[in-house]
N, C-alpha and C. Protein backbone atom coordinates (compact mmCIF):
# COMPACT_ATOMS: atom_id res chain seq x y z
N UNK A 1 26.35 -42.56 38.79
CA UNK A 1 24.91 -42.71 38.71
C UNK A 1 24.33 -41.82 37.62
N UNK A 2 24.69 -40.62 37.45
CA UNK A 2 24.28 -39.84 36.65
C UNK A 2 25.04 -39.92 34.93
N UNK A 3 26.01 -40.85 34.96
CA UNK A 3 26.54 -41.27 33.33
C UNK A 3 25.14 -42.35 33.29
N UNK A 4 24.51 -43.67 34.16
CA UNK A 4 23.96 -44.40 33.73
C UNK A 4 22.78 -43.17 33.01
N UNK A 5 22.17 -42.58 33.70
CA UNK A 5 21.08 -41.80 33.26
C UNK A 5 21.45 -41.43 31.66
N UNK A 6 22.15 -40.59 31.96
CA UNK A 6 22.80 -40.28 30.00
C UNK A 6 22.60 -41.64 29.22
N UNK A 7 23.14 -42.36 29.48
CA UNK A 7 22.93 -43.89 28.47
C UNK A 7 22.00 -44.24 28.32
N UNK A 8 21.18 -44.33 29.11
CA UNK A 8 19.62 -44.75 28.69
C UNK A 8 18.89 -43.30 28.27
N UNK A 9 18.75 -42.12 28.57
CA UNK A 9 18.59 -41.24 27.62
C UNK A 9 19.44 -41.15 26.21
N UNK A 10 20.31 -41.18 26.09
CA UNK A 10 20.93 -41.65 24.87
C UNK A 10 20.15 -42.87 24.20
N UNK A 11 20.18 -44.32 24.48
CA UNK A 11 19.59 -45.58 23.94
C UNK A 11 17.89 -45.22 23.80
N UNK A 12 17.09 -44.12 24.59
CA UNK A 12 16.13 -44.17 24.03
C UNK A 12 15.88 -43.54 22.95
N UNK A 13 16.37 -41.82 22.47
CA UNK A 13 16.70 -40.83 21.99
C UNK A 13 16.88 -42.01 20.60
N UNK A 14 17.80 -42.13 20.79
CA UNK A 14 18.28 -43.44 19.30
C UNK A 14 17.06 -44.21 19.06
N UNK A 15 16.67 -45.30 19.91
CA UNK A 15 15.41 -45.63 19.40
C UNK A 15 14.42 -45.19 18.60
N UNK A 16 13.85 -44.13 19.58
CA UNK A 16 12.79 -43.10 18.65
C UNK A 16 13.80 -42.78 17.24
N UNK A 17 14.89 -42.31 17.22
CA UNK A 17 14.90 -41.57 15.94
C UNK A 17 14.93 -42.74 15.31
N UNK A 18 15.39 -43.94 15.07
CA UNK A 18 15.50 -45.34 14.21
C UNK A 18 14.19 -46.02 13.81
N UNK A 19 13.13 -45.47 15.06
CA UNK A 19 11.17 -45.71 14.85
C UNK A 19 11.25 -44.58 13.60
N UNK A 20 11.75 -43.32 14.08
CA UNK A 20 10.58 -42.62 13.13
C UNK A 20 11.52 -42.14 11.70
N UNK A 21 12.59 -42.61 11.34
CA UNK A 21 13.45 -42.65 10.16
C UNK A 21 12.68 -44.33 9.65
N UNK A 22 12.52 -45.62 9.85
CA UNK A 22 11.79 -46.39 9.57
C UNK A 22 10.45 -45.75 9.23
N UNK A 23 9.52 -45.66 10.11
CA UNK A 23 8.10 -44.82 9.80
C UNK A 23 8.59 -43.89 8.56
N UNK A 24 9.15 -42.79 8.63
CA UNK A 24 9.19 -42.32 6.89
C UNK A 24 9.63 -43.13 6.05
N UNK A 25 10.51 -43.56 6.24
CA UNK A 25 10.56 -44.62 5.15
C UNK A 25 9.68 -45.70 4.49
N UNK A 26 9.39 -46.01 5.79
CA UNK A 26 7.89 -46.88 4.83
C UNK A 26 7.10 -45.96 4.26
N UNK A 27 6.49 -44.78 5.01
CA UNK A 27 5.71 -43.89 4.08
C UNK A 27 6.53 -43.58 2.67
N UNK A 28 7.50 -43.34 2.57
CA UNK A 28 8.12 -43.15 1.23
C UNK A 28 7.70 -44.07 0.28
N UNK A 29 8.19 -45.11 0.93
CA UNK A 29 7.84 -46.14 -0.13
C UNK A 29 5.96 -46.55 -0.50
N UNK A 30 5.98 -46.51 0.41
CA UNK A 30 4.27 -46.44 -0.14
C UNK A 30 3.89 -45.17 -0.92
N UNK A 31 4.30 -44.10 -0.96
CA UNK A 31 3.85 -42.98 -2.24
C UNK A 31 4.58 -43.29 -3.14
N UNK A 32 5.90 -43.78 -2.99
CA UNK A 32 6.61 -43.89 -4.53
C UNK A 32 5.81 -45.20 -5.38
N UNK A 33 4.89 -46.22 -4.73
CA UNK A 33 4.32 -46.88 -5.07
C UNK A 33 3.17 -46.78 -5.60
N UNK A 34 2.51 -45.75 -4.59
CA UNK A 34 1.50 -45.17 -5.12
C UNK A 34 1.46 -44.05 -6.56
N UNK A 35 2.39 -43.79 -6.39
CA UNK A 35 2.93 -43.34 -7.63
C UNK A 35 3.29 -43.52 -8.98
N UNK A 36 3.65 -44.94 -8.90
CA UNK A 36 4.17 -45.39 -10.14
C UNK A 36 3.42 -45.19 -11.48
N UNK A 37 3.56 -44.98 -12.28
CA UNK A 37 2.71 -45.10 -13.71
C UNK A 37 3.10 -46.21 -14.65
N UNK A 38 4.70 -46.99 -14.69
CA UNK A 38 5.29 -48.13 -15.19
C UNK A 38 4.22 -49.54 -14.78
N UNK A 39 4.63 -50.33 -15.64
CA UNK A 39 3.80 -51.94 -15.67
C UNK A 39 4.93 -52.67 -15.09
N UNK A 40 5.43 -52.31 -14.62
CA UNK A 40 7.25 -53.25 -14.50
C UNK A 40 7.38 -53.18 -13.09
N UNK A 41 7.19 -52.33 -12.53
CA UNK A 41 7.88 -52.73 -10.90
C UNK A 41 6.69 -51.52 -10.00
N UNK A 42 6.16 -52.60 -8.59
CA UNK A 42 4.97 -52.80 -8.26
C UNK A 42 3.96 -51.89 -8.59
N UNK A 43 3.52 -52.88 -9.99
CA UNK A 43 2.45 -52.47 -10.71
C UNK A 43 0.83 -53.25 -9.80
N UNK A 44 1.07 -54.39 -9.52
CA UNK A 44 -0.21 -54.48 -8.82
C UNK A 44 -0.89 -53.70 -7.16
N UNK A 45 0.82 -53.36 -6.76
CA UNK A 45 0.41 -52.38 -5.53
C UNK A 45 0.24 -51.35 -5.96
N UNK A 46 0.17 -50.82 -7.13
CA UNK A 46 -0.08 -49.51 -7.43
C UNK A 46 -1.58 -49.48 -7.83
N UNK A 47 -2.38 -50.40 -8.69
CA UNK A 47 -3.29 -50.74 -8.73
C UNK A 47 -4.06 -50.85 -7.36
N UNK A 48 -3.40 -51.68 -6.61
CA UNK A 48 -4.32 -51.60 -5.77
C UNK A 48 -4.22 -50.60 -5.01
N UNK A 49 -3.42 -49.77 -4.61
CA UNK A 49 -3.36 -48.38 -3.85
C UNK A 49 -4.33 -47.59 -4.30
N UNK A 50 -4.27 -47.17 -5.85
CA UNK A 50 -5.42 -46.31 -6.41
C UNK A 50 -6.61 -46.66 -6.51
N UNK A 51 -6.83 -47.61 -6.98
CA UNK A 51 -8.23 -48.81 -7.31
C UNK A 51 -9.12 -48.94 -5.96
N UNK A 52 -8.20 -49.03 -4.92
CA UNK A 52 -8.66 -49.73 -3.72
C UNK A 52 -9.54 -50.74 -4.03
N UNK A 53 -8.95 -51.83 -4.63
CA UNK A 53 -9.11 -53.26 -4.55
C UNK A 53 -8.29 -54.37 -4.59
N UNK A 54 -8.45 -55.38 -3.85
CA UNK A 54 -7.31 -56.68 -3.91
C UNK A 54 -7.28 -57.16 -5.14
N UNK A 55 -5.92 -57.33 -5.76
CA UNK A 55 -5.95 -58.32 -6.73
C UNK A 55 -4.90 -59.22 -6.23
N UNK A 56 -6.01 -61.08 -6.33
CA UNK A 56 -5.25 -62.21 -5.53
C UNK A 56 -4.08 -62.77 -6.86
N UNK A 57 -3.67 -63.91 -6.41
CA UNK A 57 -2.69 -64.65 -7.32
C UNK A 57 -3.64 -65.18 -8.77
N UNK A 58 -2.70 -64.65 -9.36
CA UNK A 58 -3.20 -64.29 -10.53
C UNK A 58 -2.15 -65.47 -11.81
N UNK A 59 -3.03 -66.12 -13.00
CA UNK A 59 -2.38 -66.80 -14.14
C UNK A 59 -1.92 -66.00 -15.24
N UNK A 60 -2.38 -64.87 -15.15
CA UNK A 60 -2.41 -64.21 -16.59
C UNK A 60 -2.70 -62.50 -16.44
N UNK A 61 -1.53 -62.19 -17.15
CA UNK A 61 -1.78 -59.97 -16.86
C UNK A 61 -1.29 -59.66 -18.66
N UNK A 62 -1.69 -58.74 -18.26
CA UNK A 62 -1.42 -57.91 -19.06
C UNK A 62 -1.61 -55.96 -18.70
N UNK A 63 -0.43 -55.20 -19.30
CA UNK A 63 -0.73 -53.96 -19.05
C UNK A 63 -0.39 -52.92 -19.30
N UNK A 64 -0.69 -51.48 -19.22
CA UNK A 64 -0.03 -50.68 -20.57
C UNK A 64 -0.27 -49.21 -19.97
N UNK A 65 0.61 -48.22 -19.88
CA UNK A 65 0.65 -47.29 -19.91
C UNK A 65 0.69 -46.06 -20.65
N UNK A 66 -0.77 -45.72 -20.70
CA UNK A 66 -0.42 -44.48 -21.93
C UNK A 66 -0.62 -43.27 -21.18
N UNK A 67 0.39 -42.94 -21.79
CA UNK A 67 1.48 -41.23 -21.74
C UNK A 67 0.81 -40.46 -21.53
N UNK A 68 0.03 -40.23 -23.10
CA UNK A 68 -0.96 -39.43 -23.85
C UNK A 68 -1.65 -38.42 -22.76
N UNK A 69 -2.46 -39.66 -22.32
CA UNK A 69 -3.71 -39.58 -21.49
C UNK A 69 -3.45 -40.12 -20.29
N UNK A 70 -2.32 -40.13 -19.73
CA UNK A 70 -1.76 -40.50 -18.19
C UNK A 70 -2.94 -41.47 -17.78
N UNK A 71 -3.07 -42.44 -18.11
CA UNK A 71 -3.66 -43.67 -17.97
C UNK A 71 -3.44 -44.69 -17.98
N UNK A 72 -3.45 -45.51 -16.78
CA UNK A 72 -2.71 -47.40 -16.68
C UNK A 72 -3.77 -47.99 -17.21
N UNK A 73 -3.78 -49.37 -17.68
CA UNK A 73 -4.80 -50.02 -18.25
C UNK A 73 -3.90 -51.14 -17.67
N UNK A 74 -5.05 -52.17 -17.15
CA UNK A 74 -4.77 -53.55 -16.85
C UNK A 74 -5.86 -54.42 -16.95
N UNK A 75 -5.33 -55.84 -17.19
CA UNK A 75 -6.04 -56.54 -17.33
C UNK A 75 -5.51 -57.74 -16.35
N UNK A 76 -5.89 -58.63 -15.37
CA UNK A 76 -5.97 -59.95 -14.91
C UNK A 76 -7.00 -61.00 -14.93
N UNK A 77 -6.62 -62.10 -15.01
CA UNK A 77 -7.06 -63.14 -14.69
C UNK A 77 -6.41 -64.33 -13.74
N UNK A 78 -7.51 -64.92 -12.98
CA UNK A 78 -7.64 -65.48 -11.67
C UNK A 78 -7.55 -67.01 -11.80
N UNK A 79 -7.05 -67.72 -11.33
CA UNK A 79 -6.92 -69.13 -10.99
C UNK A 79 -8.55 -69.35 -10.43
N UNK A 80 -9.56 -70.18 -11.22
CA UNK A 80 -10.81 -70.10 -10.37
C UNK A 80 -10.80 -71.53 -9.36
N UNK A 81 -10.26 -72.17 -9.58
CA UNK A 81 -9.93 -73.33 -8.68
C UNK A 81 -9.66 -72.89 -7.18
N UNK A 82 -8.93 -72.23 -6.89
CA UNK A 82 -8.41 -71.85 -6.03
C UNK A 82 -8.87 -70.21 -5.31
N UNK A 83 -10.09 -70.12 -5.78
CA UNK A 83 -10.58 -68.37 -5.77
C UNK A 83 -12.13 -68.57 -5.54
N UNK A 84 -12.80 -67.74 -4.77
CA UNK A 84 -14.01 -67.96 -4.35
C UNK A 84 -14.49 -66.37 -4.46
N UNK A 85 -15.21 -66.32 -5.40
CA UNK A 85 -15.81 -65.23 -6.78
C UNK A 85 -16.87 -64.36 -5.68
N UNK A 86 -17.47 -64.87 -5.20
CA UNK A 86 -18.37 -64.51 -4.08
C UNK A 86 -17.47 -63.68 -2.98
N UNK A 87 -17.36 -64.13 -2.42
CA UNK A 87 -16.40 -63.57 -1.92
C UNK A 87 -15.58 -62.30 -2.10
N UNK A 88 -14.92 -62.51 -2.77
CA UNK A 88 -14.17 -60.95 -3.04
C UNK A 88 -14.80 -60.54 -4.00
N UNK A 89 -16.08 -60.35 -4.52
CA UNK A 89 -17.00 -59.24 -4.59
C UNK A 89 -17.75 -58.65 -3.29
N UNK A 90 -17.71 -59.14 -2.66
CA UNK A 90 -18.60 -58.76 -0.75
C UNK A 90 -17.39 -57.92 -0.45
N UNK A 91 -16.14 -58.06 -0.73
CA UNK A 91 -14.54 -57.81 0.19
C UNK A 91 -13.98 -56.45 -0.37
N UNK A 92 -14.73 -56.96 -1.86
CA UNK A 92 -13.88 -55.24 -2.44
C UNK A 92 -15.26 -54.66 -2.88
N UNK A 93 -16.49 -54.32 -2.33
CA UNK A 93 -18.07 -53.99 -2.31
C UNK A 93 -17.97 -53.83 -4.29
N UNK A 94 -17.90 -54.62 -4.72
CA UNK A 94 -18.26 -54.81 -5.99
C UNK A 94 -19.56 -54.28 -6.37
N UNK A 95 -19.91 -53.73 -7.30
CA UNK A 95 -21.68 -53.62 -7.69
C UNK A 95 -22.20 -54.47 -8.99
N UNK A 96 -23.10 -55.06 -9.02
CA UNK A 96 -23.62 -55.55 -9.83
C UNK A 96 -23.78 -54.80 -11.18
N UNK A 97 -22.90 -54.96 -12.48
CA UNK A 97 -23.19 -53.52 -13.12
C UNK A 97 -24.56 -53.97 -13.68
N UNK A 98 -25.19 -53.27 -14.79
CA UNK A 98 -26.86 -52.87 -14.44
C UNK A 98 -26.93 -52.51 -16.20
N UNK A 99 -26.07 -51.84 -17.09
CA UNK A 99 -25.64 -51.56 -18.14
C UNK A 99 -24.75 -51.96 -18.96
N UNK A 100 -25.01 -52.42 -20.59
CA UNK A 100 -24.11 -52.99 -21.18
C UNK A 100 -22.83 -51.66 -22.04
N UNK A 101 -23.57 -50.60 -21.51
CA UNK A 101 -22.43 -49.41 -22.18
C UNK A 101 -21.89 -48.91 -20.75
N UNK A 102 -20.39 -49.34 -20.91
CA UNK A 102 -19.34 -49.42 -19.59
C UNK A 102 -18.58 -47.64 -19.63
N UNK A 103 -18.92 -47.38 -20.58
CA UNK A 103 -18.20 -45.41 -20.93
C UNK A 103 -16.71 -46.12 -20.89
N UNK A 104 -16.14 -46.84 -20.35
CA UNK A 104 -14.57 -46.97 -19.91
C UNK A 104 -14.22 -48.18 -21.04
N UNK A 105 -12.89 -47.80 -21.27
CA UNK A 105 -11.83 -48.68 -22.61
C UNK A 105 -11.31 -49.51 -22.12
N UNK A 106 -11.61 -50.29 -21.95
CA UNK A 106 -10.34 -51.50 -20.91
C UNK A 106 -9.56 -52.32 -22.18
N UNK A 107 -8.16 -52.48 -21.30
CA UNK A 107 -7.46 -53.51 -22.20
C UNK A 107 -7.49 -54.76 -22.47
N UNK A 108 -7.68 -55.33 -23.32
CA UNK A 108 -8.06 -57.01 -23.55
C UNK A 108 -9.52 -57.09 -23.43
N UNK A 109 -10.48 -56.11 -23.65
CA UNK A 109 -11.68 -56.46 -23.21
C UNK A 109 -12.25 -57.30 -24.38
N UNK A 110 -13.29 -58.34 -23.52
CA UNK A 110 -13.92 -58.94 -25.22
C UNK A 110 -15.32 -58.76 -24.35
N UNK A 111 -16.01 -58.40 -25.65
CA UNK A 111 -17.21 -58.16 -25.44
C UNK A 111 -17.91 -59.48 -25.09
N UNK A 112 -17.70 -60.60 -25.44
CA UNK A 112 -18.79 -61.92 -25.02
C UNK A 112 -18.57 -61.75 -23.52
N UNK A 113 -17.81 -61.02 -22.54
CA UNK A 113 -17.90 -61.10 -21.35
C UNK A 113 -19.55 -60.20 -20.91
N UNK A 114 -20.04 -59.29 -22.03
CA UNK A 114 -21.01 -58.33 -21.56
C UNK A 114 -22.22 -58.81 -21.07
N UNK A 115 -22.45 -60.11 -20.04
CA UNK A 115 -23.41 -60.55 -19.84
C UNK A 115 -23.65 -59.95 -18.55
N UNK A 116 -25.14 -59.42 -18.48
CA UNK A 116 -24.85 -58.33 -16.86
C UNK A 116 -25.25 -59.57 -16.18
N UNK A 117 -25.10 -60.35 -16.04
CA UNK A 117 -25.54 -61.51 -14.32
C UNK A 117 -24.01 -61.64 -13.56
N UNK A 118 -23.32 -61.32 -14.63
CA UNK A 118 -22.00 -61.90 -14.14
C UNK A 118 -20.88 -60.89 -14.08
N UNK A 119 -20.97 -59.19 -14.71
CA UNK A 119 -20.20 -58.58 -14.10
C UNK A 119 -20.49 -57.46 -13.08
N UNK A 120 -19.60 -57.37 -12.85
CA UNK A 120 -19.61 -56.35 -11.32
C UNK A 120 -18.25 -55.64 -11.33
N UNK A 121 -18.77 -54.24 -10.69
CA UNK A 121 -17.81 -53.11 -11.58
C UNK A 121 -17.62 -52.33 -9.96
N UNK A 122 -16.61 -51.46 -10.04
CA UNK A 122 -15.94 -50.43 -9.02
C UNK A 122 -15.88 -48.91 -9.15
N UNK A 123 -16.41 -48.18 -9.45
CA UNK A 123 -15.62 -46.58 -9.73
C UNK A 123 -15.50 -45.75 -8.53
N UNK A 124 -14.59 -45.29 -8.52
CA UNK A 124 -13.72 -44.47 -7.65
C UNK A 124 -13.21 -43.45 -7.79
N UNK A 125 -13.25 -42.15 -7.35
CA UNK A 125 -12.83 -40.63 -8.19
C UNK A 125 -11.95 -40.11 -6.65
N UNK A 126 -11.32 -39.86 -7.14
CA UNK A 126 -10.67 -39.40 -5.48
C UNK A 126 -9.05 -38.26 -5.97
N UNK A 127 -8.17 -37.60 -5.36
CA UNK A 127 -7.63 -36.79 -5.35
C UNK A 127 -6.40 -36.74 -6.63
N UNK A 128 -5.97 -38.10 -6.89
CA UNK A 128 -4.75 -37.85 -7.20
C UNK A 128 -4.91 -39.25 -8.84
N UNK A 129 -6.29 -39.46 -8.64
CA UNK A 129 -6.40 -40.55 -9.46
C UNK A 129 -8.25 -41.06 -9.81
N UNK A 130 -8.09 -41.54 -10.93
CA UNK A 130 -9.86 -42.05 -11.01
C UNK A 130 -9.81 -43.51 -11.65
N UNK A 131 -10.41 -44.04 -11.04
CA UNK A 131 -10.38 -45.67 -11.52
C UNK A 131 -12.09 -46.03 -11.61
N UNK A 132 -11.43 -47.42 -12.21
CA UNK A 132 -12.72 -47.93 -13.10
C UNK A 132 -12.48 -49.53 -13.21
N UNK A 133 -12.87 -50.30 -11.85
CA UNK A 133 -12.83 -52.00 -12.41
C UNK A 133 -14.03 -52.76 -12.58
N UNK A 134 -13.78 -53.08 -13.60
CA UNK A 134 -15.30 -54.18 -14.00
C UNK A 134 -14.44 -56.23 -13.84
N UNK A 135 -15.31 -56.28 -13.35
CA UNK A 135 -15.11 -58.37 -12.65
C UNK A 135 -15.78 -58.94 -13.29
N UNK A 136 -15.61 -59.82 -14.25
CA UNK A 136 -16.40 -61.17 -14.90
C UNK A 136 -15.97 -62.44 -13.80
N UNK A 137 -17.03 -62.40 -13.20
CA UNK A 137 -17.41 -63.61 -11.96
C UNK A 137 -17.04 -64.79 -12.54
N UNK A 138 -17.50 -64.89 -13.65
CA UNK A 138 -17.52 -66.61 -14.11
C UNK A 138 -16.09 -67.04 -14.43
N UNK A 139 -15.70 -66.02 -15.98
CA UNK A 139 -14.29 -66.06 -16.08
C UNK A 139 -13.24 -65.84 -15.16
N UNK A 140 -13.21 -65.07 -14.02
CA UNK A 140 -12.11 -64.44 -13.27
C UNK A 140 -11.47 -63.69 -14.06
N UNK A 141 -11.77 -62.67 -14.22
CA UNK A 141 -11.01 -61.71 -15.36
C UNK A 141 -11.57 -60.63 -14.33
N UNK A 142 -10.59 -59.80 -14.52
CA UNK A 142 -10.50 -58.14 -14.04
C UNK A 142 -9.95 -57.40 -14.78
N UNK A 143 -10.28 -55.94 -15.31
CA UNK A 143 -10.22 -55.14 -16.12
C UNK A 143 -9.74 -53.56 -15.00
N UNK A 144 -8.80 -53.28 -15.05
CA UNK A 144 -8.70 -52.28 -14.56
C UNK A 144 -8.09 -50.58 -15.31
N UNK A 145 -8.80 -49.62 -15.09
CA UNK A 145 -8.18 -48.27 -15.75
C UNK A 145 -8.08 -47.39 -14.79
N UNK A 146 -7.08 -46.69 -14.63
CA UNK A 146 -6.58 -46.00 -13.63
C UNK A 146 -6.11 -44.35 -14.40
N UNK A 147 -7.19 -43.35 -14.14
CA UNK A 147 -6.60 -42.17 -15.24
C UNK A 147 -5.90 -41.39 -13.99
N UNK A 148 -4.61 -41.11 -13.72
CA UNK A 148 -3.93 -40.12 -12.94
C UNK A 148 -4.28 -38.69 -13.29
N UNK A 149 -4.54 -37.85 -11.77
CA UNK A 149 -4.79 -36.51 -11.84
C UNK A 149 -3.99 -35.32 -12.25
N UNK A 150 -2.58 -36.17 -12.06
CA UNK A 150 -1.07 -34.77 -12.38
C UNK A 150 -0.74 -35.10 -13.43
């Protein structure tokens, strides 16, 4: 009677440690993600980790990491067929920007997007990172800069 007891203290003992070796592990992987500074491997979860915003399925990226100035630069664009513009401006609290001088360098930017009815911008300053996304509603284009703190 008292070996069954050991076995199921044993089988739970194991459990927990297999929960919480999983649990770090996922946390691992979510900082090494959060981490990344590369365009090559998960560059849009890294974006969105720092950014704190969704970016959906997407036709077209582009993106670039400079050294220099420990700064990601990205650029996407959105399938609008299939994407409802309204919407994930309410989802990721977008603001209506208000000004045609943005202070921020984005990559691929073209200025004929500078019509203020139609973009809507993000900034975010927080511990380990400072971001900056501006949304052209009409086009589906997203502009993202991400300057890292270390």
């Amino acid at each position: 009677m008292k070996s069954n007891y050991k076995y199921v203290l044993l089988g739970i003992a194991g459990v927990l440690m297999m929960t919480l070796v999983l649990i770090f592990g996922l946390r691992a992987l979510v900082v090494s993600i959060a981490n990344q500074r590369t365009c090559e491997w998960a560059n849009i979860d890294n974006i969105e980790l720092n950014a704190k915003i969704d970016i959906p399925s997407i036709i077209d990226s582009d993106c670039v990491y400079l050294e220099s100035i420990n700064t990601k630069k990205a650029y996407f664009e959105f399938n609008l067929n299939d994407f409802d513009a309204d919407h994930y401006i309410e989802v990721n609290k977008l603001k209506t920007l208000d000004s045609k001088h943005i202070g921020v360098d984005f990559l691929n930017f073209n200025r004929d997007s500078l019509k203020l009815d139609r973009l809507y911008y993000k900034s975010r300053n927080g511990k380990k990172s400072n971001s900056y996304v501006l949304f052209d509603k009409v086009k589906g284009q997203i502009w993202v800069s991400i300057q890292y703190a270390d």
